[in-house]
PDB file of N, CA and C in Angstrom:
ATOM      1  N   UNK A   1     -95.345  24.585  15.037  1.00  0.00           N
ATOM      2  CA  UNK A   1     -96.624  25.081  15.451  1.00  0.00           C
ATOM      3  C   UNK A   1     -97.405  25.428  14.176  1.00  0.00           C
ATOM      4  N   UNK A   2     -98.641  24.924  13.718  1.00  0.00           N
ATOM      5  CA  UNK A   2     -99.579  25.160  13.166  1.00  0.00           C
ATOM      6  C   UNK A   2    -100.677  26.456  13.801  1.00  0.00           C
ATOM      7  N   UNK A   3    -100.920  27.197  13.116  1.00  0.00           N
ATOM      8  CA  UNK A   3    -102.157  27.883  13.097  1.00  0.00           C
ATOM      9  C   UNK A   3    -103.201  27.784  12.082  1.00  0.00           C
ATOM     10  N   UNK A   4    -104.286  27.974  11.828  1.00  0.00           N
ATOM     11  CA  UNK A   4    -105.272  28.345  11.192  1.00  0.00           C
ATOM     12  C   UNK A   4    -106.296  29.044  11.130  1.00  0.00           C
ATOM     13  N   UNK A   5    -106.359  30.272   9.604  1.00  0.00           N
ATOM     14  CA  UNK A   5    -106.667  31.305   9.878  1.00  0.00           C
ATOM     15  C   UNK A   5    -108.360  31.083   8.982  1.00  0.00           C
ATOM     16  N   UNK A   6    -108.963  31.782   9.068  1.00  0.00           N
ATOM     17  CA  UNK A   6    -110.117  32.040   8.071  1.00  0.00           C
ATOM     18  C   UNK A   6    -110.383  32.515   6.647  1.00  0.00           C
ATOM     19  N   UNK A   7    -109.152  33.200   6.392  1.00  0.00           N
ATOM     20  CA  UNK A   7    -109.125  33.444   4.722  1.00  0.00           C
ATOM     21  C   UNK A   7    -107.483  32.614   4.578  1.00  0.00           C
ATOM     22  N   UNK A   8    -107.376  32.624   3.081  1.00  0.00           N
ATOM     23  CA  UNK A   8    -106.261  32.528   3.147  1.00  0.00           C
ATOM     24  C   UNK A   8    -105.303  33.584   3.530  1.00  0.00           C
ATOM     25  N   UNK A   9    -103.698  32.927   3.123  1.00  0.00           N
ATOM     26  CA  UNK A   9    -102.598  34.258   3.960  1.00  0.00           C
ATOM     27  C   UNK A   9    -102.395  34.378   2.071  1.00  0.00           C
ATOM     28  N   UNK A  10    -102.306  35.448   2.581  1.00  0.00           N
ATOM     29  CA  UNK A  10    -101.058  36.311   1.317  1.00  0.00           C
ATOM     30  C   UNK A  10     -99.629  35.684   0.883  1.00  0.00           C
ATOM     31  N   UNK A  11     -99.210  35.944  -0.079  1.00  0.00           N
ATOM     32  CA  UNK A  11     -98.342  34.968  -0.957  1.00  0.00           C
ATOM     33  C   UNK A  11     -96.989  35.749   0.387  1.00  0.00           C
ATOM     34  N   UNK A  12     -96.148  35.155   0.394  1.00  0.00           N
ATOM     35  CA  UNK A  12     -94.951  35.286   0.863  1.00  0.00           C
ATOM     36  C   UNK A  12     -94.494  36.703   0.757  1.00  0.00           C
ATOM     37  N   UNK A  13     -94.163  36.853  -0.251  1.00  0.00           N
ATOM     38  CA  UNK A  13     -93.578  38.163  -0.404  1.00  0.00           C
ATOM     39  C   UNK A  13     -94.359  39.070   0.312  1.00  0.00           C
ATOM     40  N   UNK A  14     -95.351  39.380   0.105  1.00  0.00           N
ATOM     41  CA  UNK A  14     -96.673  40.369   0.882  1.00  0.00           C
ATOM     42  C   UNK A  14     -96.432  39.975   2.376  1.00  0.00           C
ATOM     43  N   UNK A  15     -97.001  39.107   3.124  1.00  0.00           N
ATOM     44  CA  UNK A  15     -96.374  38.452   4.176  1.00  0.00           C
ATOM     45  C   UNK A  15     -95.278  39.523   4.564  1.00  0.00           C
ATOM     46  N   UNK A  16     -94.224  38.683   3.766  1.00  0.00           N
ATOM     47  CA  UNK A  16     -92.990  39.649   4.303  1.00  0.00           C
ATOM     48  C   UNK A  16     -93.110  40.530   4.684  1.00  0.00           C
ATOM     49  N   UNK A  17     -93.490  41.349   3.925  1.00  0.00           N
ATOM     50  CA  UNK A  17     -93.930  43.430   3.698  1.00  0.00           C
ATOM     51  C   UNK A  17     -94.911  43.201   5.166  1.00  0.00           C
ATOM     52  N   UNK A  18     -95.658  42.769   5.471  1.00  0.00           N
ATOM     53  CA  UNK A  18     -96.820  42.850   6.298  1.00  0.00           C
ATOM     54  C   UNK A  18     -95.971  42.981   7.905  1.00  0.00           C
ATOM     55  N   UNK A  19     -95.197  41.814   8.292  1.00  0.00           N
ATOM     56  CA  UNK A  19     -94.172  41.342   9.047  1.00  0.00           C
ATOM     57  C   UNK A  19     -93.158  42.299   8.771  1.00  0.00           C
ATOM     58  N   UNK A  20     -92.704  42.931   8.287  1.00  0.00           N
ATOM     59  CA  UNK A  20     -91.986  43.970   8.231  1.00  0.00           C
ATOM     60  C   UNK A  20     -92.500  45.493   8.806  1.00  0.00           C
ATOM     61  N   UNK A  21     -93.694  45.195   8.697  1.00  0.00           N
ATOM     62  CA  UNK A  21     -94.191  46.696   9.352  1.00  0.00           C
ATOM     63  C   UNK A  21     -94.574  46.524  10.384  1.00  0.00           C
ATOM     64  N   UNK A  22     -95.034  45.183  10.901  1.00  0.00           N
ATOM     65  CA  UNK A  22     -95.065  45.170  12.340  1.00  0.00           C
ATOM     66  C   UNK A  22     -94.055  44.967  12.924  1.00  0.00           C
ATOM     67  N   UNK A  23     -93.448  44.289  13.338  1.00  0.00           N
ATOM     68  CA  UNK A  23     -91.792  44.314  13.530  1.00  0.00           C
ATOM     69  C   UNK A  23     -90.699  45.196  13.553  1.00  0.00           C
ATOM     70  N   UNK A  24     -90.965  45.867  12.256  1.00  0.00           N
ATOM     71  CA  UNK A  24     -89.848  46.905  12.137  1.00  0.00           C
ATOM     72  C   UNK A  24     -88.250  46.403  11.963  1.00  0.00           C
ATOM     73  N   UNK A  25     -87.650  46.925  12.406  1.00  0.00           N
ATOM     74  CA  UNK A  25     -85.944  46.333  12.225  1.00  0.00           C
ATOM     75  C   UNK A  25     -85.673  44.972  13.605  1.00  0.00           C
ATOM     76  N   UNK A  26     -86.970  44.835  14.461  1.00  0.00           N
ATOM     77  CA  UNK A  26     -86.124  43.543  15.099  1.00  0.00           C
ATOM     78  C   UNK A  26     -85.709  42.622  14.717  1.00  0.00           C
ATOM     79  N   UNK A  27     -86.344  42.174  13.273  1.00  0.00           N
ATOM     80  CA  UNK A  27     -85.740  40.696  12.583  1.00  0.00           C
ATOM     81  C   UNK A  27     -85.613  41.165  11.288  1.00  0.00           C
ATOM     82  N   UNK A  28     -84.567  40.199  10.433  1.00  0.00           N
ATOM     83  CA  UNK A  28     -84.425  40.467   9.181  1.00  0.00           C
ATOM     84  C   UNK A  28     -85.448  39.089   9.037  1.00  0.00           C
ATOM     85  N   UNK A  29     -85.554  39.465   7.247  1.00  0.00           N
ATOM     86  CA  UNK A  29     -86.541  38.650   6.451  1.00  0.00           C
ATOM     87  C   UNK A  29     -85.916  37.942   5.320  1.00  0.00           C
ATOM     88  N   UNK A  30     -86.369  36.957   5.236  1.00  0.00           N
ATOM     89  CA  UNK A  30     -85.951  36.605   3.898  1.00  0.00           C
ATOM     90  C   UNK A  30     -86.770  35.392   2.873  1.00  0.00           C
ATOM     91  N   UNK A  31     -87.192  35.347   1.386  1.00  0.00           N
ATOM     92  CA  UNK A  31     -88.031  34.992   1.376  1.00  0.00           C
ATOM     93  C   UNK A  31     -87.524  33.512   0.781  1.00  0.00           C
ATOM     94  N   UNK A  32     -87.975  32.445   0.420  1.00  0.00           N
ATOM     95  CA  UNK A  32     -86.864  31.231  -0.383  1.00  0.00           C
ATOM     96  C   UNK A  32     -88.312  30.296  -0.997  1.00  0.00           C
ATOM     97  N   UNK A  33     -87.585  29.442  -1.716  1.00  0.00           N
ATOM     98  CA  UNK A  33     -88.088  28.384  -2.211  1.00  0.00           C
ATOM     99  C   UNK A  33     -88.577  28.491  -3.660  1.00  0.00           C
ATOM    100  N   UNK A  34     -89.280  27.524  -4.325  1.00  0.00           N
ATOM    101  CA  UNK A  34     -88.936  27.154  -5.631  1.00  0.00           C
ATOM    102  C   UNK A  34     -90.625  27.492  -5.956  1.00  0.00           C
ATOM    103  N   UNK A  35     -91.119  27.676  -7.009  1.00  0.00           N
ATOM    104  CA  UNK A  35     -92.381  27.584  -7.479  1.00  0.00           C
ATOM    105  C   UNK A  35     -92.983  28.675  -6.580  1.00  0.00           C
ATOM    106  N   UNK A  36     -93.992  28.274  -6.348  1.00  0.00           N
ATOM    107  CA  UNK A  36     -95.550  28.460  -5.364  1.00  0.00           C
ATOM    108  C   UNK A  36     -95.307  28.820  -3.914  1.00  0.00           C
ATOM    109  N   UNK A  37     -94.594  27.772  -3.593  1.00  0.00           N
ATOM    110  CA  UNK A  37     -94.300  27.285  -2.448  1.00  0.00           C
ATOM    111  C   UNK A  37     -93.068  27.739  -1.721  1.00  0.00           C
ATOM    112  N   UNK A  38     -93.696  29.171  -1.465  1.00  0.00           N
ATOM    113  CA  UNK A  38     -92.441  30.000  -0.834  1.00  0.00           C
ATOM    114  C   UNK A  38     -92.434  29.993   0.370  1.00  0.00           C
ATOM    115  N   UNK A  39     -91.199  29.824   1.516  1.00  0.00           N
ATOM    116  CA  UNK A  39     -91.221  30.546   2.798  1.00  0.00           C
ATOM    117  C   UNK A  39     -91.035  31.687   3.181  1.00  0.00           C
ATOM    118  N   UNK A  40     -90.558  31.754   4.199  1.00  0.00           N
ATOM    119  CA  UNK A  40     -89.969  33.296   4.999  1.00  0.00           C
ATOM    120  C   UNK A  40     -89.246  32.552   6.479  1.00  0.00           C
ATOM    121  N   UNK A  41     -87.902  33.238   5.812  1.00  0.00           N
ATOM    122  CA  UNK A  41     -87.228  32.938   6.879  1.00  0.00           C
ATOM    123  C   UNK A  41     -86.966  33.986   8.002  1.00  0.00           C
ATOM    124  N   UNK A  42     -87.315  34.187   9.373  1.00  0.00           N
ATOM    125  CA  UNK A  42     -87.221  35.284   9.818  1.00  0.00           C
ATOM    126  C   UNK A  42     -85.740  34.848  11.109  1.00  0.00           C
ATOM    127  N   UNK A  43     -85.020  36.288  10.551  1.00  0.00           N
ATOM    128  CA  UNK A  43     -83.885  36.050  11.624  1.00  0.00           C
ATOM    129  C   UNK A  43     -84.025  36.631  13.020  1.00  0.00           C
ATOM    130  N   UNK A  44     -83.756  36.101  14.000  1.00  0.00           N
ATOM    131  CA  UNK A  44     -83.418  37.037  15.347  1.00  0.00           C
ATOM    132  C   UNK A  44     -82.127  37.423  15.398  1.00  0.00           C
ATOM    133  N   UNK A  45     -81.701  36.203  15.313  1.00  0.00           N
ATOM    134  CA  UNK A  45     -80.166  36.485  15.570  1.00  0.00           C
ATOM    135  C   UNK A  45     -79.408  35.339  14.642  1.00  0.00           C
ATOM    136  N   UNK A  46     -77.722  34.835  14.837  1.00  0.00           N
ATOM    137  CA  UNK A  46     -77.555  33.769  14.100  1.00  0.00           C
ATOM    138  C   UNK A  46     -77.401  32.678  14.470  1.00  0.00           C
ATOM    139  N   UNK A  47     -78.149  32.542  15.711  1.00  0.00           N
ATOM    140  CA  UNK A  47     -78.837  31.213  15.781  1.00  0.00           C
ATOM    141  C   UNK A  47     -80.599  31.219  16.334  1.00  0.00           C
ATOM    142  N   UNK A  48     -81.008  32.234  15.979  1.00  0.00           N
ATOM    143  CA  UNK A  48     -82.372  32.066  16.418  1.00  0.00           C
ATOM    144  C   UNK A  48     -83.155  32.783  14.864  1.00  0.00           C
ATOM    145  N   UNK A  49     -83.829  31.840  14.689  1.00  0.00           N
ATOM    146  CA  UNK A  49     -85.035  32.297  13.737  1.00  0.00           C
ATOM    147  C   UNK A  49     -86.217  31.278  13.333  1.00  0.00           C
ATOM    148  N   UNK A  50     -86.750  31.266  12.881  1.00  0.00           N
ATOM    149  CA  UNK A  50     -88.185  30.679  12.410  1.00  0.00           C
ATOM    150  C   UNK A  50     -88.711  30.612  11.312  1.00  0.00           C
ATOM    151  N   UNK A  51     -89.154  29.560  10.401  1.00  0.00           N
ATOM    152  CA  UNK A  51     -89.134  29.333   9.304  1.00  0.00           C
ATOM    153  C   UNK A  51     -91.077  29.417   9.144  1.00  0.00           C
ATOM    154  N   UNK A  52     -91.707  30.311   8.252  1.00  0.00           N
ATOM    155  CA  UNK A  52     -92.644  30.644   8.011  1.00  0.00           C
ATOM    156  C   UNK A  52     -93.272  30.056   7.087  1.00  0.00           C
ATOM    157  N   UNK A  53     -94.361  28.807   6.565  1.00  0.00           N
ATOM    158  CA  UNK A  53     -94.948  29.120   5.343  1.00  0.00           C
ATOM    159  C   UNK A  53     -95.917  28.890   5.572  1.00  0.00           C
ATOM    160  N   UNK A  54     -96.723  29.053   4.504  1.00  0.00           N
ATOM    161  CA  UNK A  54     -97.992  29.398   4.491  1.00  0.00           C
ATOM    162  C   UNK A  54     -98.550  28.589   3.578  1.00  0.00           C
ATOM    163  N   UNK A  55     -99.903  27.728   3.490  1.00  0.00           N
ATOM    164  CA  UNK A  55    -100.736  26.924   2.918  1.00  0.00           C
ATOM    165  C   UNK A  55    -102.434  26.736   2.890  1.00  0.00           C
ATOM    166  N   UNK A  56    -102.530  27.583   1.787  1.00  0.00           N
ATOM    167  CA  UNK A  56    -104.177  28.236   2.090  1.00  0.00           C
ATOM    168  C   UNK A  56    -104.575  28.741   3.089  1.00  0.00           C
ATOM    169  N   UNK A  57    -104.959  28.275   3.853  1.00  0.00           N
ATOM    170  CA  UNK A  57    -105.626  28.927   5.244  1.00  0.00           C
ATOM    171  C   UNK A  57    -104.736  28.693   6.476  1.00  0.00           C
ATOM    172  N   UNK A  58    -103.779  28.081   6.310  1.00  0.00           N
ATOM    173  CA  UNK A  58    -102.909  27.043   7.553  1.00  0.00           C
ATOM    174  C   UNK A  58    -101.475  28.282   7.274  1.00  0.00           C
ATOM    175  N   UNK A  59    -100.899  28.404   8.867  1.00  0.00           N
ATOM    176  CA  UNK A  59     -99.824  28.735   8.604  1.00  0.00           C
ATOM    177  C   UNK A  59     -99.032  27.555   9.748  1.00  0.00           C
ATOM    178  N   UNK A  60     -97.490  27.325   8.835  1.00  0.00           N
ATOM    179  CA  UNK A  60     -96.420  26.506  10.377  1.00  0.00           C
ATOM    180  C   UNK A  60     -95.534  27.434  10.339  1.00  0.00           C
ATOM    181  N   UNK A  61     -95.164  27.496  11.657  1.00  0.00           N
ATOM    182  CA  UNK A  61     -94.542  28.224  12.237  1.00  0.00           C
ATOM    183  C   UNK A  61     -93.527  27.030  12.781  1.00  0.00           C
ATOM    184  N   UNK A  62     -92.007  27.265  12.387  1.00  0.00           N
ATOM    185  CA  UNK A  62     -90.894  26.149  12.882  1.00  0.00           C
ATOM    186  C   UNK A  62     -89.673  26.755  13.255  1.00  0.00           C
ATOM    187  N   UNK A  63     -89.320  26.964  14.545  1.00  0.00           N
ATOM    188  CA  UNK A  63     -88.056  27.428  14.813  1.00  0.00           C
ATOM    189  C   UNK A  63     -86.918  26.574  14.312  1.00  0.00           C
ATOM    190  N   UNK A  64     -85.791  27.409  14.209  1.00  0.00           N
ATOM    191  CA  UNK A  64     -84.890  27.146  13.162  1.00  0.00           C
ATOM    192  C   UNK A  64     -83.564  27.449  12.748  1.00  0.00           C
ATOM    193  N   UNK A  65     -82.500  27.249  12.361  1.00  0.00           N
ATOM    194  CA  UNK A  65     -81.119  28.069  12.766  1.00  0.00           C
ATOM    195  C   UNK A  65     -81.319  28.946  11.021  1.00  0.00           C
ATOM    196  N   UNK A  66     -81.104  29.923  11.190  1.00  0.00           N
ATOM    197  CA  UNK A  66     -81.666  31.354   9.652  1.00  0.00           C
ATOM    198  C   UNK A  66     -80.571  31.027   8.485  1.00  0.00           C
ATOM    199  N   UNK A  67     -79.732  30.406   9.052  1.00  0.00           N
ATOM    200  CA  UNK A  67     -78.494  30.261   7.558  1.00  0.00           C
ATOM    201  C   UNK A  67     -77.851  28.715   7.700  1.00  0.00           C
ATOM    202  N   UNK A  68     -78.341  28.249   6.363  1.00  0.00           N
ATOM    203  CA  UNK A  68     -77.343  26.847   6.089  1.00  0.00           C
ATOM    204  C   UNK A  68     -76.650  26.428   6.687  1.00  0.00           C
ATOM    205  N   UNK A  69     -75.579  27.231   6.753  1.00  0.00           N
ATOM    206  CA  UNK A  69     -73.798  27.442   7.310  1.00  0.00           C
ATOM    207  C   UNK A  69     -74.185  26.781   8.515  1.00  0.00           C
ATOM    208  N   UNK A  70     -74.678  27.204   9.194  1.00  0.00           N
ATOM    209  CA  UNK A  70     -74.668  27.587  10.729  1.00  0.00           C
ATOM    210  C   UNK A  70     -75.721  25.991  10.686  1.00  0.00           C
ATOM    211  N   UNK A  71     -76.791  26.141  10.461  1.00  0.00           N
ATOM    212  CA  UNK A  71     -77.655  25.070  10.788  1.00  0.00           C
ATOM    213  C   UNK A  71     -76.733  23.683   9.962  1.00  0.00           C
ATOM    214  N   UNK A  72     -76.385  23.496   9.035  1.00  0.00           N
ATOM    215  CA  UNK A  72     -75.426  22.001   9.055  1.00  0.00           C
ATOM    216  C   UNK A  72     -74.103  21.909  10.218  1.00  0.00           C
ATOM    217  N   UNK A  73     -73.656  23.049  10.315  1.00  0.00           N
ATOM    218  CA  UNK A  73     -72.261  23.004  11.716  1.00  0.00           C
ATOM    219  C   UNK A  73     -72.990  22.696  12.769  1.00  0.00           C
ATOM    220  N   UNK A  74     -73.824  23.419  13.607  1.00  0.00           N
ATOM    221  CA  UNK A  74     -74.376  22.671  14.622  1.00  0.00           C
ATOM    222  C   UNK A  74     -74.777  21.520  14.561  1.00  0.00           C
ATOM    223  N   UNK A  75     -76.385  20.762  13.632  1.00  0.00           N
ATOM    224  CA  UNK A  75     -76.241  19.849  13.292  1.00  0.00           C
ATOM    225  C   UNK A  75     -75.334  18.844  13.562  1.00  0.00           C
ATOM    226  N   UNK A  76     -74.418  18.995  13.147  1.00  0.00           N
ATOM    227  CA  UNK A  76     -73.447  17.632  12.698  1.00  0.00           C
ATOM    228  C   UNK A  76     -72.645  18.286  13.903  1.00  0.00           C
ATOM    229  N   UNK A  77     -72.207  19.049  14.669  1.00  0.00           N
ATOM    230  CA  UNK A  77     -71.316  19.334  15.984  1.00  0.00           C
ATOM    231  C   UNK A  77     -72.187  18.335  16.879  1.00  0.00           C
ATOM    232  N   UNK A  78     -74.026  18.877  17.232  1.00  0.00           N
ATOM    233  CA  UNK A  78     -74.145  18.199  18.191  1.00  0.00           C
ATOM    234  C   UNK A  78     -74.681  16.588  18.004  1.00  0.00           C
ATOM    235  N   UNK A  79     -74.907  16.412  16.409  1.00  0.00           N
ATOM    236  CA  UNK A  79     -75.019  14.652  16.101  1.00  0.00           C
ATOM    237  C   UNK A  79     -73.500  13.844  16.750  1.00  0.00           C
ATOM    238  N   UNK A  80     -72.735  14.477  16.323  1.00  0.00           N
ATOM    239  CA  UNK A  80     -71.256  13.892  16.494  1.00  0.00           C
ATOM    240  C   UNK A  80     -71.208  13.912  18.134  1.00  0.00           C
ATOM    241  N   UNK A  81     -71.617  15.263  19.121  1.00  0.00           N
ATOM    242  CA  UNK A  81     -71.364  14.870  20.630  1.00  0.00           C
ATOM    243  C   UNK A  81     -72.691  14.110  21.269  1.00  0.00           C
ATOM    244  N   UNK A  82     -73.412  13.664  20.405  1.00  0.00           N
ATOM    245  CA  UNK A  82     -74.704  12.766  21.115  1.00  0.00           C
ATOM    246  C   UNK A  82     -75.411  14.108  21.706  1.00  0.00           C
ATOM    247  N   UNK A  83     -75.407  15.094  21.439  1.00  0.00           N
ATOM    248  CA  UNK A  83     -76.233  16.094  22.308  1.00  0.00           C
ATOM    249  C   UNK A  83     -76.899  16.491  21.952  1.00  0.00           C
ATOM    250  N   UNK A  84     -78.367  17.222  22.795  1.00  0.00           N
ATOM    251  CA  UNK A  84     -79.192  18.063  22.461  1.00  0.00           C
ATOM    252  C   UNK A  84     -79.057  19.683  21.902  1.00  0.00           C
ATOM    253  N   UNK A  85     -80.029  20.157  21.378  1.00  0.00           N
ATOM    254  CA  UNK A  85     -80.358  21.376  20.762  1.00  0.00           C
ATOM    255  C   UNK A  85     -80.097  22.714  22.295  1.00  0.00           C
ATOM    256  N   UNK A  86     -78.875  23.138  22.774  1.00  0.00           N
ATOM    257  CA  UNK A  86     -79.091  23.818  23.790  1.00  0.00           C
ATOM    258  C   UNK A  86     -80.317  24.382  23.894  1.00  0.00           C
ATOM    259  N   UNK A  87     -80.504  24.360  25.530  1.00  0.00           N
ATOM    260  CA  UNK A  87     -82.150  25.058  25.969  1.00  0.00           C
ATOM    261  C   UNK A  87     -82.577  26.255  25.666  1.00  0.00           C
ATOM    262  N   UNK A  88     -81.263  26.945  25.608  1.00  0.00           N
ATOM    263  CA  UNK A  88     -81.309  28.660  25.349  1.00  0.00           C
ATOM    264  C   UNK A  88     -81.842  28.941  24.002  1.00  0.00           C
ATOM    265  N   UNK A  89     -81.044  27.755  22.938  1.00  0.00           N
ATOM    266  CA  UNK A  89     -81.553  28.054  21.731  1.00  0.00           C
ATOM    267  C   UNK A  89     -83.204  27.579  21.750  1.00  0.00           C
ATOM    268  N   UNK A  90     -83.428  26.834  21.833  1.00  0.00           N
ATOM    269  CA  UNK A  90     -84.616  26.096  21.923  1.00  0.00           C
ATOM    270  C   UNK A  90     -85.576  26.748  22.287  1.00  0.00           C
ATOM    271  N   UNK A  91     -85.599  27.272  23.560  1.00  0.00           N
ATOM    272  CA  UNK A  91     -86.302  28.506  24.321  1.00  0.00           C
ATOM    273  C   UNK A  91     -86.427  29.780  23.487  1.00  0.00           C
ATOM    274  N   UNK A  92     -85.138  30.316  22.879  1.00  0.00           N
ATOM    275  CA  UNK A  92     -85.647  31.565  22.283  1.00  0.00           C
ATOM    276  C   UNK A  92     -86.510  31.139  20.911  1.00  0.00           C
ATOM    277  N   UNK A  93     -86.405  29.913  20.102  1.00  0.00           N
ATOM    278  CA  UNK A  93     -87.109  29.621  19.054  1.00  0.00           C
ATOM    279  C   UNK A  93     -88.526  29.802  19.160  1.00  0.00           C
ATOM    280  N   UNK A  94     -88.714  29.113  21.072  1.00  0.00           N
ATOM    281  CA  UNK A  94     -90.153  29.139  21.303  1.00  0.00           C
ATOM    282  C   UNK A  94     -91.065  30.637  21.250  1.00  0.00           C
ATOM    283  N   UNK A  95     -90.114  31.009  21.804  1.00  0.00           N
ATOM    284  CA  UNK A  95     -90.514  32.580  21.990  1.00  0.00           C
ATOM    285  C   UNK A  95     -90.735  33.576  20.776  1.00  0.00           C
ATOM    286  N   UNK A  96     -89.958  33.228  19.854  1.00  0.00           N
ATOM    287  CA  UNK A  96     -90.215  33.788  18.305  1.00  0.00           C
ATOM    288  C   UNK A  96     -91.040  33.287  17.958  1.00  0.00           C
ATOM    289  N   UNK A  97     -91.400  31.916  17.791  1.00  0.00           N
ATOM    290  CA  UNK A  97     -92.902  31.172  17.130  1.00  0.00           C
ATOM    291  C   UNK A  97     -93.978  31.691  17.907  1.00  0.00           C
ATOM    292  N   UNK A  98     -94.105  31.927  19.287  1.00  0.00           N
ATOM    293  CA  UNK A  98     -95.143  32.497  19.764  1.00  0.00           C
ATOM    294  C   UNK A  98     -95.647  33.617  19.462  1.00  0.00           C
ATOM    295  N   UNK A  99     -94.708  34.703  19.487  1.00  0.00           N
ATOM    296  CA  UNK A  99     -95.058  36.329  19.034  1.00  0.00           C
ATOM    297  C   UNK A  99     -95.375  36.397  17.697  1.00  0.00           C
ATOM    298  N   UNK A 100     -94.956  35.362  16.943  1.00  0.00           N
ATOM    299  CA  UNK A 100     -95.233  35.579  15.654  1.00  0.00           C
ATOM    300  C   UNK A 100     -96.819  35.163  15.126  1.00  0.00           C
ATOM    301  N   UNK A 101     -97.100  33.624  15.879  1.00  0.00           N
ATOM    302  CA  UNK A 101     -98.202  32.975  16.129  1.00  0.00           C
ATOM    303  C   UNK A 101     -99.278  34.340  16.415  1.00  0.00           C
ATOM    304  N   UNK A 102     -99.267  34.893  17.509  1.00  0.00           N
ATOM    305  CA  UNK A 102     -99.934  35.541  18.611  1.00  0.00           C
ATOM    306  C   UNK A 102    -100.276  36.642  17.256  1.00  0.00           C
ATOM    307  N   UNK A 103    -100.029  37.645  16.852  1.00  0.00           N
ATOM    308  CA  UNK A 103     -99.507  38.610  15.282  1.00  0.00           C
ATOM    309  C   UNK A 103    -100.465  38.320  14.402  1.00  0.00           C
ATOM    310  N   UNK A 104    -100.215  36.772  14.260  1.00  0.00           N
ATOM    311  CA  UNK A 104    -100.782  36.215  12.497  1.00  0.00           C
ATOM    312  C   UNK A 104    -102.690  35.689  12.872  1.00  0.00           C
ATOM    313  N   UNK A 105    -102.455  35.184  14.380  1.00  0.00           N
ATOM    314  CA  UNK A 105    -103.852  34.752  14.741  1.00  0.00           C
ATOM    315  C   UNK A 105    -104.444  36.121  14.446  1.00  0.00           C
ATOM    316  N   UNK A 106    -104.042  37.090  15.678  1.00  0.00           N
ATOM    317  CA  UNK A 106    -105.146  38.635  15.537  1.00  0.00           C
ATOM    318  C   UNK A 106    -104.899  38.968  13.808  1.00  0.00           C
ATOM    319  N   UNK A 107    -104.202  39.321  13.075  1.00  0.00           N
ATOM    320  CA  UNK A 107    -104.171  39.890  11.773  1.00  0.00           C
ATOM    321  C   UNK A 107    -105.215  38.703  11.247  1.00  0.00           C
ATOM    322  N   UNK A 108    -105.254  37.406  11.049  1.00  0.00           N
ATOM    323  CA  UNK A 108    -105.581  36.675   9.995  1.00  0.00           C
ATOM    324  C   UNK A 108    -106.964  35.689  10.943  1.00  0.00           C
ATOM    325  N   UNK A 109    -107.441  35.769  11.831  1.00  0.00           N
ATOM    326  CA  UNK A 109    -108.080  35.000  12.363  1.00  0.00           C
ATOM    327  C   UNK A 109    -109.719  35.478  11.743  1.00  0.00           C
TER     328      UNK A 109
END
């Protein structure tokens, strides 16, 4: 999910801090990447979270499994049984990209 806001967003780290005070302790945070071009990984749980970045005025919002580990084991568990992304997971991803979406529109619109 794409949004787009009217100013730009704040560098990641800030972000974070920002998402941290609205939120509070429901999700952990975490920030990654190389250069410029930082994300935020936000956890629900350890298989539900959402991968955050931000690009001038544009934010994507991508549900997501929060740790390596976990996202290559599934991966390759359900490539190997021909299967889909369970619904449950899928569903709660949706539901984190939305509230988060819903947050960043009112703060940044």
């Amino acid at each position: 999910m794409i949004i787009s806001t009217s100013r730009n967003i704040l560098q990641a780290q800030q972000l974070c801090q920002v998402l941290k005070k609205e939120f509070s302790d429901q999700y952990s945070y975490r920030v990654f990447g190389l250069g410029s071009e930082k994300s935020i990984i936000i956890e629900e749980s350890d298989l539900v979270g959402v991968q955050l970045t931000s690009r001038g005025t544009e934010i994507s919002i991508d549900g997501t499994f929060p740790s390596v580990e976990i996202s290559v084991f599934y991966s390759f568990f359900f490539f190997i049984l021909g299967l889909f992304l369970p619904w449950h997971v899928e569903r709660s991803w949706r539901k984190l990209e939305k509230e988060l979406a819903v947050f960043l529109k009112k703060k940044y619109a």
